[in-house]
N, C-alpha and C. Protein backbone atom coordinates (compact mmCIF):
# COMPACT_ATOMS: atom_id res chain seq x y z
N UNK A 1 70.09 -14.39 17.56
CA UNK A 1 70.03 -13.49 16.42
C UNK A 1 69.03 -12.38 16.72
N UNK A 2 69.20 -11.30 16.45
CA UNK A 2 68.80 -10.24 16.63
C UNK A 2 68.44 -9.06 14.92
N UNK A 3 67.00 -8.48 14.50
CA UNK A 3 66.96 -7.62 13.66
C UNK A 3 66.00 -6.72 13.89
N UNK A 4 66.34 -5.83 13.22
CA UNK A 4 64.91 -4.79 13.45
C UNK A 4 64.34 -4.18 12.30
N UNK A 5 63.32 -4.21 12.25
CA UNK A 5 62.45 -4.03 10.61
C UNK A 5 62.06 -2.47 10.76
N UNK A 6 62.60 -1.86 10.25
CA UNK A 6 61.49 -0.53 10.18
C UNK A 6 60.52 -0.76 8.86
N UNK A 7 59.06 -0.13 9.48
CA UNK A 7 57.92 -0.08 8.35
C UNK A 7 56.85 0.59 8.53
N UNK A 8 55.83 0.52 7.51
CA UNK A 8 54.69 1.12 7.87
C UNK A 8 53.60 0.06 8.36
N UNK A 9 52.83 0.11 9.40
CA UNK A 9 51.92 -0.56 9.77
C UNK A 9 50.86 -1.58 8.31
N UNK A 10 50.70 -0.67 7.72
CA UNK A 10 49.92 -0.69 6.24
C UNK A 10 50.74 -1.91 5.64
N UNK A 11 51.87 -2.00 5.69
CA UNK A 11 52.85 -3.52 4.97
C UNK A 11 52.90 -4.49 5.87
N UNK A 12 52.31 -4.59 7.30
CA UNK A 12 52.28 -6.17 7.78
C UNK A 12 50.95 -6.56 7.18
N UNK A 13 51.35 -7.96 6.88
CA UNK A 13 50.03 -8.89 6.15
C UNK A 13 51.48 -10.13 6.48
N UNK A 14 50.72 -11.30 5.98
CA UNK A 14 50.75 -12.84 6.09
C UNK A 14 52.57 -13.11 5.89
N UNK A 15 52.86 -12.69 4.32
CA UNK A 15 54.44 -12.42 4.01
C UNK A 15 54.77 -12.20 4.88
N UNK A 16 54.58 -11.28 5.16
CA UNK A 16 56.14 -10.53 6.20
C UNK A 16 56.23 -11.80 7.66
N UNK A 17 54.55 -11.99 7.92
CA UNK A 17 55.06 -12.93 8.95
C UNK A 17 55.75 -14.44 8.93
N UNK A 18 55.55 -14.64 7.64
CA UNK A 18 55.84 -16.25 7.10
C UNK A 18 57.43 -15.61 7.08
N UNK A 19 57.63 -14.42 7.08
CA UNK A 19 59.34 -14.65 6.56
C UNK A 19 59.73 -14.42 7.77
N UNK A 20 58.82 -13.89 8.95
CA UNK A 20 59.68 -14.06 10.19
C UNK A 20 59.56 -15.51 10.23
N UNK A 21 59.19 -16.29 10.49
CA UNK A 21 58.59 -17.82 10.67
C UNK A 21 60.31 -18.56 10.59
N UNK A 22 60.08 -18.53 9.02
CA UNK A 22 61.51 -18.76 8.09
C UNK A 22 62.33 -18.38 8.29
N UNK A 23 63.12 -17.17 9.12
CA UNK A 23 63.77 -16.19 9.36
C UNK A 23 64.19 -16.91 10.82
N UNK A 24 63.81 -16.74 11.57
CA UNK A 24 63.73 -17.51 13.07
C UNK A 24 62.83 -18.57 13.53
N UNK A 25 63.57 -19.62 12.73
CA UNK A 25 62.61 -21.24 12.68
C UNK A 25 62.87 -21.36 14.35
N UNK A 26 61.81 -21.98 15.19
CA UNK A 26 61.69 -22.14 16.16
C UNK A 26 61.92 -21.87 17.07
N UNK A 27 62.16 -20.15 17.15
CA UNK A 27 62.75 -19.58 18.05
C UNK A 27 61.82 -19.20 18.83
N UNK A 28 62.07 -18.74 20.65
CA UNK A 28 61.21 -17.26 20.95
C UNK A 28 61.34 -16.41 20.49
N UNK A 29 60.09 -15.62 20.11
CA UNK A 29 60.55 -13.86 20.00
C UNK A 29 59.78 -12.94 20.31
N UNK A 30 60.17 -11.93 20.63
CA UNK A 30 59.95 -10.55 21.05
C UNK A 30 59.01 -9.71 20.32
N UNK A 31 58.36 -9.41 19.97
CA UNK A 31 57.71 -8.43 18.74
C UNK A 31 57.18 -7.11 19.61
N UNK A 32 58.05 -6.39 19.20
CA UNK A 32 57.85 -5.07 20.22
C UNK A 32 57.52 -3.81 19.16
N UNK A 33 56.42 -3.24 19.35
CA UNK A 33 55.89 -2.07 18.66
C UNK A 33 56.01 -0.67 18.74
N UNK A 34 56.37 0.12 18.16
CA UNK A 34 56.87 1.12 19.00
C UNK A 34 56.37 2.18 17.61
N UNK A 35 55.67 3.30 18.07
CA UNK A 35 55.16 4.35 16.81
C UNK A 35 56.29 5.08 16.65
N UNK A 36 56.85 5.92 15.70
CA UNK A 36 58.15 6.23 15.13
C UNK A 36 57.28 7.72 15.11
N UNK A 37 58.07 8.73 15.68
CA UNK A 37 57.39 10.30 15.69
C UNK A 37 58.29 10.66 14.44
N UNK A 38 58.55 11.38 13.63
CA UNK A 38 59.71 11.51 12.70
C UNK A 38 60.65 12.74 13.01
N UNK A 39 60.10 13.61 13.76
CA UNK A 39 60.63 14.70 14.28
C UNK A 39 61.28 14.24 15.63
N UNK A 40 61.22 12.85 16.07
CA UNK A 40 62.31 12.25 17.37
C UNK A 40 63.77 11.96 16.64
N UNK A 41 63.85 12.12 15.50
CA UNK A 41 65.08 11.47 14.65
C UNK A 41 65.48 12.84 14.34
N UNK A 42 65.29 13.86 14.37
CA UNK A 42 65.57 15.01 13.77
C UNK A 42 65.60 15.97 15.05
N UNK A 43 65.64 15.51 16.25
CA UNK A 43 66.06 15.97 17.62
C UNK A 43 67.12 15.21 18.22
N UNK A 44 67.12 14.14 17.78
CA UNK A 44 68.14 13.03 18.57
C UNK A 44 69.77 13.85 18.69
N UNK A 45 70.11 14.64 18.05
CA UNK A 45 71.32 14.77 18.34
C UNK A 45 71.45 16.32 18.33
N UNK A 46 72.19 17.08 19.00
CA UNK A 46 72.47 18.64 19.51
C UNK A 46 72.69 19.45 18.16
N UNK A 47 73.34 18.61 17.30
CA UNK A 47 73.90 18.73 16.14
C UNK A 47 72.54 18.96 14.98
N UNK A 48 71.79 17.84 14.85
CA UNK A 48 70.38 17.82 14.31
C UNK A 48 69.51 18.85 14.79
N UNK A 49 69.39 18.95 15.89
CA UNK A 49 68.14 20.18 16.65
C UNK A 49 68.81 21.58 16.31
N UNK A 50 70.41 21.61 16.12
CA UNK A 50 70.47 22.99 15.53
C UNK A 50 70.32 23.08 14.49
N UNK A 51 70.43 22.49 13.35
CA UNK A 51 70.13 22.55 11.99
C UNK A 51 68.96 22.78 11.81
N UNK A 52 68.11 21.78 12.18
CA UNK A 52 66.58 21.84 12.66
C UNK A 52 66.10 23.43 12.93
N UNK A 53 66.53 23.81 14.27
CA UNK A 53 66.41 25.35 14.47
C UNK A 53 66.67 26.61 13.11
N UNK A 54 67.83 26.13 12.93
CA UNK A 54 68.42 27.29 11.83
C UNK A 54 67.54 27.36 10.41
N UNK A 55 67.26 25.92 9.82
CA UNK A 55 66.24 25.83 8.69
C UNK A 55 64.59 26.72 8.77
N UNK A 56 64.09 26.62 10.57
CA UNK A 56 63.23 27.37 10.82
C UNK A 56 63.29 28.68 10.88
N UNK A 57 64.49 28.99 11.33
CA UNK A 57 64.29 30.52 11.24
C UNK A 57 64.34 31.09 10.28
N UNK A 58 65.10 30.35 8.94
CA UNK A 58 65.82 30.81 8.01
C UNK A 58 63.75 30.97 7.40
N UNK A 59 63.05 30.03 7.35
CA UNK A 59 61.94 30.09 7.16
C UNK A 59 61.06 31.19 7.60
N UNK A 60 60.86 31.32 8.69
CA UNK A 60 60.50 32.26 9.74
C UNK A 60 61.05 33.33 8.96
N UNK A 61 62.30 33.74 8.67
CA UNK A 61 62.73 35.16 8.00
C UNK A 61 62.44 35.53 6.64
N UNK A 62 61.78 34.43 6.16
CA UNK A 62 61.92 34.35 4.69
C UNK A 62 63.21 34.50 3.62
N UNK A 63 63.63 33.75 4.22
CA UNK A 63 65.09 33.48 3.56
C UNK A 63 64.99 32.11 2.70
N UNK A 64 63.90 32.23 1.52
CA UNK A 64 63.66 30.78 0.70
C UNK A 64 64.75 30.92 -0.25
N UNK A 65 65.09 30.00 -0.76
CA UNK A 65 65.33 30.12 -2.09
C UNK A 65 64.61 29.51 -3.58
N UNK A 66 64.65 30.31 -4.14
CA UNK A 66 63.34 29.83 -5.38
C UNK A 66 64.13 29.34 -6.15
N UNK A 67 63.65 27.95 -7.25
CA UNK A 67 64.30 27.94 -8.26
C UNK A 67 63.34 27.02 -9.21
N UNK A 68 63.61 26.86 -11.06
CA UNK A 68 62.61 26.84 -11.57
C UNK A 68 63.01 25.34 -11.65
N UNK A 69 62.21 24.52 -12.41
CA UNK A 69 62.44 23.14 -12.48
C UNK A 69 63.64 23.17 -13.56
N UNK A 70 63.75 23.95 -14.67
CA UNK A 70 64.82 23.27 -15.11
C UNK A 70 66.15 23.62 -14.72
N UNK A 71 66.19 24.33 -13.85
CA UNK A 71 67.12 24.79 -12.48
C UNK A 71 67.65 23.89 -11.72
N UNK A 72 66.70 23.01 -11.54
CA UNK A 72 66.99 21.28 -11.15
C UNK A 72 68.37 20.70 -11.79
N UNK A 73 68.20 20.79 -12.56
CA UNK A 73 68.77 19.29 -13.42
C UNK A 73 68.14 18.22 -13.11
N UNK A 74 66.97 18.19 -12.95
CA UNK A 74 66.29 16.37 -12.99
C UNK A 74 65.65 15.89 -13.83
């Protein structure tokens, strides 16, 4: 069996490990750490890095768009 938890460092405590425990009763396992950049997920694909690009320039040009909160609908 195989899972992968995404989280913030700040939420491991005792729980989370008792539910791996429970989760994979007597197994080996792996616990591999790895820091998450958030801008690696927003390059990962040719498709993403141009959007990525285009939102900046559109920035860069000042091409915002303003709007008021009840403009929202929220």
């Amino acid at each position: 069996m195989q899972a992968i938890y995404h989280t913030d460092v700040n939420e491991l405590n005792i729980d989370f490990l008792n539910m791996l425990k429970k989760q994979f009763l007597n197994a080996k396992v792996d616990i591999v750490i790895k820091d998450i950049d958030e801008t690696d997920y927003l390059n990962s694909s040719s498709e993403n890095r141009k959007l990525l690009d285009e939102a900046i320039l559109e920035v860069e040009q000042s091409k915002l768009i303003h709007k008021e909160m009840d403009e929202l609908n929220i």
